[in-house]
Structure formats: C-alpha cells, structure tokens
C-alpha atoms as a PDB file:
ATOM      1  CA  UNK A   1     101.048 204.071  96.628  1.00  0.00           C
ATOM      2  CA  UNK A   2     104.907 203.996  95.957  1.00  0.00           C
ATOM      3  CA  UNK A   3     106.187 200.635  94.500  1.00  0.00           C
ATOM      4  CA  UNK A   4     109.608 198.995  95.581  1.00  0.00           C
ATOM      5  CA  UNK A   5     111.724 196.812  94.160  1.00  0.00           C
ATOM      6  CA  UNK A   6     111.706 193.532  96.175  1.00  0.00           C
ATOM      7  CA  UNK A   7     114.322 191.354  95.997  1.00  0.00           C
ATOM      8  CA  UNK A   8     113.901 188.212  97.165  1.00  0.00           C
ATOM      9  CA  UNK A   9     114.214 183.987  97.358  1.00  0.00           C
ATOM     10  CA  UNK A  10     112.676 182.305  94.264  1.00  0.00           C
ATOM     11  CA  UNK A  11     113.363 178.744  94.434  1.00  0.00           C
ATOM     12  CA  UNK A  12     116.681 177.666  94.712  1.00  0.00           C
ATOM     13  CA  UNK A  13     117.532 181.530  92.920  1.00  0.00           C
ATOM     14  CA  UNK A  14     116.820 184.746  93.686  1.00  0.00           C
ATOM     15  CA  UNK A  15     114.664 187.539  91.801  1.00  0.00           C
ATOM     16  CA  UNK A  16     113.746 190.882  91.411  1.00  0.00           C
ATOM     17  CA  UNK A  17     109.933 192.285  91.130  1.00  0.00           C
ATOM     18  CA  UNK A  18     108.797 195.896  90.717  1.00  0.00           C
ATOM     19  CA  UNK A  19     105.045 196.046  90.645  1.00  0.00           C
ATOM     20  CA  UNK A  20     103.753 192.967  88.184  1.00  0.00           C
ATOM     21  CA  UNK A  21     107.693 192.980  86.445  1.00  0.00           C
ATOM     22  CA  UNK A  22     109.686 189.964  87.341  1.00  0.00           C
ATOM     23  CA  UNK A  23     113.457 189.707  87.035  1.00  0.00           C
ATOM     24  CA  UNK A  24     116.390 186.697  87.753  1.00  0.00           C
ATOM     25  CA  UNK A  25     118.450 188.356  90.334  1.00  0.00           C
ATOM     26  CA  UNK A  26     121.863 188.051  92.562  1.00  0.00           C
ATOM     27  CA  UNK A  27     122.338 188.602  95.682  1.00  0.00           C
ATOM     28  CA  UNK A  28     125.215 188.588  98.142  1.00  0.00           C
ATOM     29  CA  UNK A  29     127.090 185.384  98.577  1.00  0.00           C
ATOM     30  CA  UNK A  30     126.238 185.120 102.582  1.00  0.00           C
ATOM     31  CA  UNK A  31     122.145 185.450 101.318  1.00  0.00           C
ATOM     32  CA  UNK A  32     120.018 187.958 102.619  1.00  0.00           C
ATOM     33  CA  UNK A  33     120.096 188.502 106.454  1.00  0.00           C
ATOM     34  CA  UNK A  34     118.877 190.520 109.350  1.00  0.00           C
ATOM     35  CA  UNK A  35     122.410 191.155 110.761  1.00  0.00           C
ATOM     36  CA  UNK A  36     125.203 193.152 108.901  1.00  0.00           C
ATOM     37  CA  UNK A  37     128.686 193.731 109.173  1.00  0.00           C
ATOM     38  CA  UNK A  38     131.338 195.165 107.135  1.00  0.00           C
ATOM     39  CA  UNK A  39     132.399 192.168 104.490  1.00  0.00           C
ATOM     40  CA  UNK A  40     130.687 189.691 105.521  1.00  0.00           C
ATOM     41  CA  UNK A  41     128.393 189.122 101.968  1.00  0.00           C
ATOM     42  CA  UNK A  42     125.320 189.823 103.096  1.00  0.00           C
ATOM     43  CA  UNK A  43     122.675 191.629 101.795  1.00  0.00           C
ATOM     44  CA  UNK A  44     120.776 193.532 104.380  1.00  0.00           C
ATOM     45  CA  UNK A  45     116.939 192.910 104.890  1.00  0.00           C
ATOM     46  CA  UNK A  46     114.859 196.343 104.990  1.00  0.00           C
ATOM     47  CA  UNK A  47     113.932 198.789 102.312  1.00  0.00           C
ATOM     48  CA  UNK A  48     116.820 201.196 101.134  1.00  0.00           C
ATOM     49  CA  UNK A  49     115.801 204.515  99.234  1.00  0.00           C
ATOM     50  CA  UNK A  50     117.709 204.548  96.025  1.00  0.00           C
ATOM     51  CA  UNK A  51     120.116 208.233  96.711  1.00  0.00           C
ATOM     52  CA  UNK A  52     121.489 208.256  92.827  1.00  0.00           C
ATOM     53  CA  UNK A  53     122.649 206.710  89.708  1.00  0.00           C
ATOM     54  CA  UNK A  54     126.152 206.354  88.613  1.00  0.00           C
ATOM     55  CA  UNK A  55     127.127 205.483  85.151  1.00  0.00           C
ATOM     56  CA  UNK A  56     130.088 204.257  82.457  1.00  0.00           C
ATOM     57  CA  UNK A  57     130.063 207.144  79.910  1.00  0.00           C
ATOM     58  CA  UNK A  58     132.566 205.968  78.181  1.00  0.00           C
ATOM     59  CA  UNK A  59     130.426 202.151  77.852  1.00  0.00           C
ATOM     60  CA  UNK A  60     126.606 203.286  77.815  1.00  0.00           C
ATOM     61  CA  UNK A  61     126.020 205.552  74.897  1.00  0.00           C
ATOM     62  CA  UNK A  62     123.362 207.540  77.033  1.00  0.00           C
ATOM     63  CA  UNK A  63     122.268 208.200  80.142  1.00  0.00           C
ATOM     64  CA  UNK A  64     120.025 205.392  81.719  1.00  0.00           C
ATOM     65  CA  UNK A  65     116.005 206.921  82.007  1.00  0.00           C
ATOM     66  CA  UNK A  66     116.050 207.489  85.265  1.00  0.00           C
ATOM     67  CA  UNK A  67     114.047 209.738  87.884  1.00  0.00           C
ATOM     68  CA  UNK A  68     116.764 209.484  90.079  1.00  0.00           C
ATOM     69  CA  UNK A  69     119.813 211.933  90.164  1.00  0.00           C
ATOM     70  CA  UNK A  70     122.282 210.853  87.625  1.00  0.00           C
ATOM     71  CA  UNK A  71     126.059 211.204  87.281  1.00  0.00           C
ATOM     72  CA  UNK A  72     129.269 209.403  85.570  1.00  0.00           C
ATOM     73  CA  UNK A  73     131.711 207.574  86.677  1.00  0.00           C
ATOM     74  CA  UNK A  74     135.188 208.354  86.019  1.00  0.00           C
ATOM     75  CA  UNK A  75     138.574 206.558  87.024  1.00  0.00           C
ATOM     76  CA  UNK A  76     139.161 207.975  89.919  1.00  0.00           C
ATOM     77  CA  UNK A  77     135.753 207.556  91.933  1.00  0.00           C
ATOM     78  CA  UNK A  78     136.141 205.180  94.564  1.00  0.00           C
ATOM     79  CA  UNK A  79     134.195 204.509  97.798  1.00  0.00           C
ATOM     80  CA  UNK A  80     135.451 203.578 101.599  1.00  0.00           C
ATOM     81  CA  UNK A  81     134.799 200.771 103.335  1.00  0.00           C
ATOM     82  CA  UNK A  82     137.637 201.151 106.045  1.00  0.00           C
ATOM     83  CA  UNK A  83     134.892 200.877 109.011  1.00  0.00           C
ATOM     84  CA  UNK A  84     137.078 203.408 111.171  1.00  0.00           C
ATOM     85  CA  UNK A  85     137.362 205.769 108.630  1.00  0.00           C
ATOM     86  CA  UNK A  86     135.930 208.944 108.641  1.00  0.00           C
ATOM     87  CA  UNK A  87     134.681 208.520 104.871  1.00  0.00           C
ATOM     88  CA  UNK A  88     133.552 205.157 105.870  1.00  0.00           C
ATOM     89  CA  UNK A  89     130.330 204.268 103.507  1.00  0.00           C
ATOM     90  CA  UNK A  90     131.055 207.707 101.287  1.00  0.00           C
ATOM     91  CA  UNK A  91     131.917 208.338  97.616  1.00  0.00           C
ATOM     92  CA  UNK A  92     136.377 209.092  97.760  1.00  0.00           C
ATOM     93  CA  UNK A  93     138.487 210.658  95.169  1.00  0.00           C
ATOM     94  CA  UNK A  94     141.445 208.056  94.176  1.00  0.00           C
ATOM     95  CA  UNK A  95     144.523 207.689  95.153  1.00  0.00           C
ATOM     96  CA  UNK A  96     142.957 207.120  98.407  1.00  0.00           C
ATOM     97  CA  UNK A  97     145.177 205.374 101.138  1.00  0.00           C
ATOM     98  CA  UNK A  98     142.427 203.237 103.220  1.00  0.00           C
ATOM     99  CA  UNK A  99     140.552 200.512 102.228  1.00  0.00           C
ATOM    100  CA  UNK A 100     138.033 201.329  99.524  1.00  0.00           C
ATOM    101  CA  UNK A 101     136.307 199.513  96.336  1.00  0.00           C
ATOM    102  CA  UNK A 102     137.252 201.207  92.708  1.00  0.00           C
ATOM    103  CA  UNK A 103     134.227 202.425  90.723  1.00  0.00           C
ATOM    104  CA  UNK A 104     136.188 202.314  87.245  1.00  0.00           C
ATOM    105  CA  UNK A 105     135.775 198.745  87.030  1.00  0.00           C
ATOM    106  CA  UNK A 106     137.955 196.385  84.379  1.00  0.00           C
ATOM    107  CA  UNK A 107     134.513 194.052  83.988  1.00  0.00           C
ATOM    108  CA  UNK A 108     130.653 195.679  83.494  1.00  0.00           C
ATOM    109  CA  UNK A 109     129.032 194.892  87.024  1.00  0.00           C
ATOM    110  CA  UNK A 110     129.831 198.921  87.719  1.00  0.00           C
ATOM    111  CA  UNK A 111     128.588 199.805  84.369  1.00  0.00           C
ATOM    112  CA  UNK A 112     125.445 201.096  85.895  1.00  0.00           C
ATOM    113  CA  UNK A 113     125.390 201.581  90.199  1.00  0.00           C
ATOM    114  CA  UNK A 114     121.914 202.323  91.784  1.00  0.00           C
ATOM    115  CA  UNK A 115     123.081 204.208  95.033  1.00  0.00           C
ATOM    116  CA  UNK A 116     121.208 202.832  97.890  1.00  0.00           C
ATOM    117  CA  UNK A 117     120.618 204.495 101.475  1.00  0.00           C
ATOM    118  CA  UNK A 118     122.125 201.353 103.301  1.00  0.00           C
ATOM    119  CA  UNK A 119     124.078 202.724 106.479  1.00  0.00           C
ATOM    120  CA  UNK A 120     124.135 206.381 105.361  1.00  0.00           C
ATOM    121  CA  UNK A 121     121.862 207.953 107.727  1.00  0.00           C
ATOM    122  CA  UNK A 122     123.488 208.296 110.234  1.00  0.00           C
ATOM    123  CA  UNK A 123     126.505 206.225 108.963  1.00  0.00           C
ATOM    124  CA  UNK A 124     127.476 203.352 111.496  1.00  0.00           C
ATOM    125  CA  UNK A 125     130.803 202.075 111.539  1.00  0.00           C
ATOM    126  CA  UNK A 126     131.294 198.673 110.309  1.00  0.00           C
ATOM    127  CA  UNK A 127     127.408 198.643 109.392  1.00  0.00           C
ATOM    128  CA  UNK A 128     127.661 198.095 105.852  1.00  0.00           C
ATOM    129  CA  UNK A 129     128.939 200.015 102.760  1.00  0.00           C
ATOM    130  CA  UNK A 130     128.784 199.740  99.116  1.00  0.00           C
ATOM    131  CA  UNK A 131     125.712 197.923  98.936  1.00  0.00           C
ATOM    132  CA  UNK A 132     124.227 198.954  95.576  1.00  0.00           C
ATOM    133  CA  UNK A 133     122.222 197.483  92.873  1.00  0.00           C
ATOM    134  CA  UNK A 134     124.297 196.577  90.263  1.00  0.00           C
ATOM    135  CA  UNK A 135     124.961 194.904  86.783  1.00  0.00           C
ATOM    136  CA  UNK A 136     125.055 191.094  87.515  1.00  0.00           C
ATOM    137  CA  UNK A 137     127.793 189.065  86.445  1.00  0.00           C
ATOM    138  CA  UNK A 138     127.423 186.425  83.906  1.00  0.00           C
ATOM    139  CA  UNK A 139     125.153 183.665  85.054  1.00  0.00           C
ATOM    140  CA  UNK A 140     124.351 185.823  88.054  1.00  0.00           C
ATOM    141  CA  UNK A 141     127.058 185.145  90.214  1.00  0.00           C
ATOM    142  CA  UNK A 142     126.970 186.005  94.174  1.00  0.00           C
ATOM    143  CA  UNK A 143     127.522 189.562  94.645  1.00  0.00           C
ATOM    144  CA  UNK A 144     129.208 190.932  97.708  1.00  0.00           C
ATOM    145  CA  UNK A 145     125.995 192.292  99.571  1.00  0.00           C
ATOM    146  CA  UNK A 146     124.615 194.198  96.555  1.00  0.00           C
ATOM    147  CA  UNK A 147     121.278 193.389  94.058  1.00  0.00           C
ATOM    148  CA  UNK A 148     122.016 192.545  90.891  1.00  0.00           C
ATOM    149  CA  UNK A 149     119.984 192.693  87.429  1.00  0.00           C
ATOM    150  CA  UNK A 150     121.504 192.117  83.903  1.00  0.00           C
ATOM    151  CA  UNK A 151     122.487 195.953  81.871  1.00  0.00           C
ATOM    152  CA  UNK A 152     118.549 195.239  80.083  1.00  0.00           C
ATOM    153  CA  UNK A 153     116.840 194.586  83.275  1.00  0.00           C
ATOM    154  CA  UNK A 154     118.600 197.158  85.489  1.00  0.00           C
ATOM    155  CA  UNK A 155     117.998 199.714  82.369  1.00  0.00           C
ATOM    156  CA  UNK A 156     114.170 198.312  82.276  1.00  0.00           C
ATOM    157  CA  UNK A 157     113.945 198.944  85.901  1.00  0.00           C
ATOM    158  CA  UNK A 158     115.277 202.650  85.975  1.00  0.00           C
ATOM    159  CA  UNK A 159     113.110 203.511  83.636  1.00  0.00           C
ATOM    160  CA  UNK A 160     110.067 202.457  85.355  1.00  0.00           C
ATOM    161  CA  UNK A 161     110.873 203.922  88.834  1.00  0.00           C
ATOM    162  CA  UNK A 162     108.773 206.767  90.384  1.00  0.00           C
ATOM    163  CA  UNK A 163     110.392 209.224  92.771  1.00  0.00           C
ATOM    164  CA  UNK A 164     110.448 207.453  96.411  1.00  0.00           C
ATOM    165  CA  UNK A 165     111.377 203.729  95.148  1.00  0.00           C
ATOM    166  CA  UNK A 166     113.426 201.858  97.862  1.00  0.00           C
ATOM    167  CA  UNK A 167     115.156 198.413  97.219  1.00  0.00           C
ATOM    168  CA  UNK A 168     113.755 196.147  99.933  1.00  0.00           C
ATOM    169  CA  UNK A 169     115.720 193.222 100.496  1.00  0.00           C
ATOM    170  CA  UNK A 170     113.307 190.860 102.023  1.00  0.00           C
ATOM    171  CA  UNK A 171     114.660 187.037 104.035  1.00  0.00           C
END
C-alpha cells in the first residue's frame, strides 16, 4: 500500500503525517477548501502526485534524498500564474512578461519545492498554480495555497517517500 502525506486540521494548527511521522504544518491563508481559483489562498482538498523536486544549490550543500526527480533552481526559473496564459501553471524562463512567481527567492521558503500535480493534467485555466510543498516560514506562517514543513521536516519527509506518494490535502 502507497502512503501519502496528509495534511490536515490539528487543533487550532495544522499538520503534516506520513505513515506514523507527525509534523507542525502551514497551509494556505484561505484554509483548505473544496473550491479553487487562481489567488484566492486556498489549498485544494484531494491527493496531488508529487511530479519533482527543485532545489537551492547554491544554499543546500547536497541534494535532498529523494525518490523523486530532482533538479536546481537557478535565478531565472519562474512559473506562470497568468490564468489566460498559455504557460499558465508551467515552469517559465525569466524575463517573462505575464504574471508569474520567481523561484530564486530572497528568503528560504523556495529553498526546497516539492512539485505537486495540482491543475496540470489537463491544465485548467484559473484552476490553481504553484501549489507546492514548501519550506515554511518562521512560526509557520499562512502560505499562499501551498504545504509547508520546516528545511528538517521537509528533508525528513523526502527521504522517506516511496515512488507514487501524493500530498492529500484533506478539509
């Protein structure tokens, strides 16, 4: 049987569990929802298979342990979210001129990105993009539709994973 991570409500919090492991979690600001839409901070219930791992060379000394295909992050990855778009929810190469979020982040919360297969098959417009699992931010501030563990817990995670794991946001 494949495990997923399952992030859910935990009091007045939110956590993180992958077979008996428990983690503190964020979620996105709006909670976690049925209903979607591009920017609205929510993170989407359902079970997302986890496509890839992006990662800060230049802040990580190594690779994270991963199953999962892994690649860097450099300063000009980016990723749309310009719902009309035709690289809406896809990886772009910066300078790009529509709306899109930077990958080469001036804080850690990009230091590791857990790809997730949210909206990408097929892609709707306005359905959602960019939701990843994440670095949290300090005290484990909202997130804008993404998971997010600390660097330890999202490395601890990684490392356990079998092939097939999905993120399953649960309300």
């Amino acid at each position: 049987m494949d495990l997923d991570l399952i992030v859910k409500r935990a009091g007045e919090g939110w956590q993180a569990s992958y077979g008996d492991k428990v983690w503190r979690a964020a979620v996105g600001k709006s909670g976690i929802q049925a209903e979607k839409t591009e920017g609205d901070n929510v993170s989407p219930i359902g079970c997302w298979p986890i496509r890839r791992v992006l990662y800060r060379a230049d802040k990580l000394k190594t690779a994270p342990i991963s199953v999962f295909e892994t690649a860097t992050i450099d300063p000009q990855d980016g990723w749309c979210d310009a719902a009309d778009h035709p690289d809406y929810n896809r990886p772009v190469r910066l300078p790009f001129a529509a709306s899109h979020e930077e990958m080469w982040r001036k804080d850690d919360l990009y230091d590791i990105v857990v790809v997730l297969g949210q909206n990408d098959d097929p892609i709707v417009p306005g359905g959602g993009s960019a939701i990843f699992l994440h670095v949290a931010s300090e005290g484990y501030g909202p997130t804008a539709g993404c998971a997010a563990l600390t660097l330890e817990d999202l490395q601890e995670f990684l490392a356990m994973a079998a092939p097939g794991t999905r993120l399953c946001f649960q309300g």
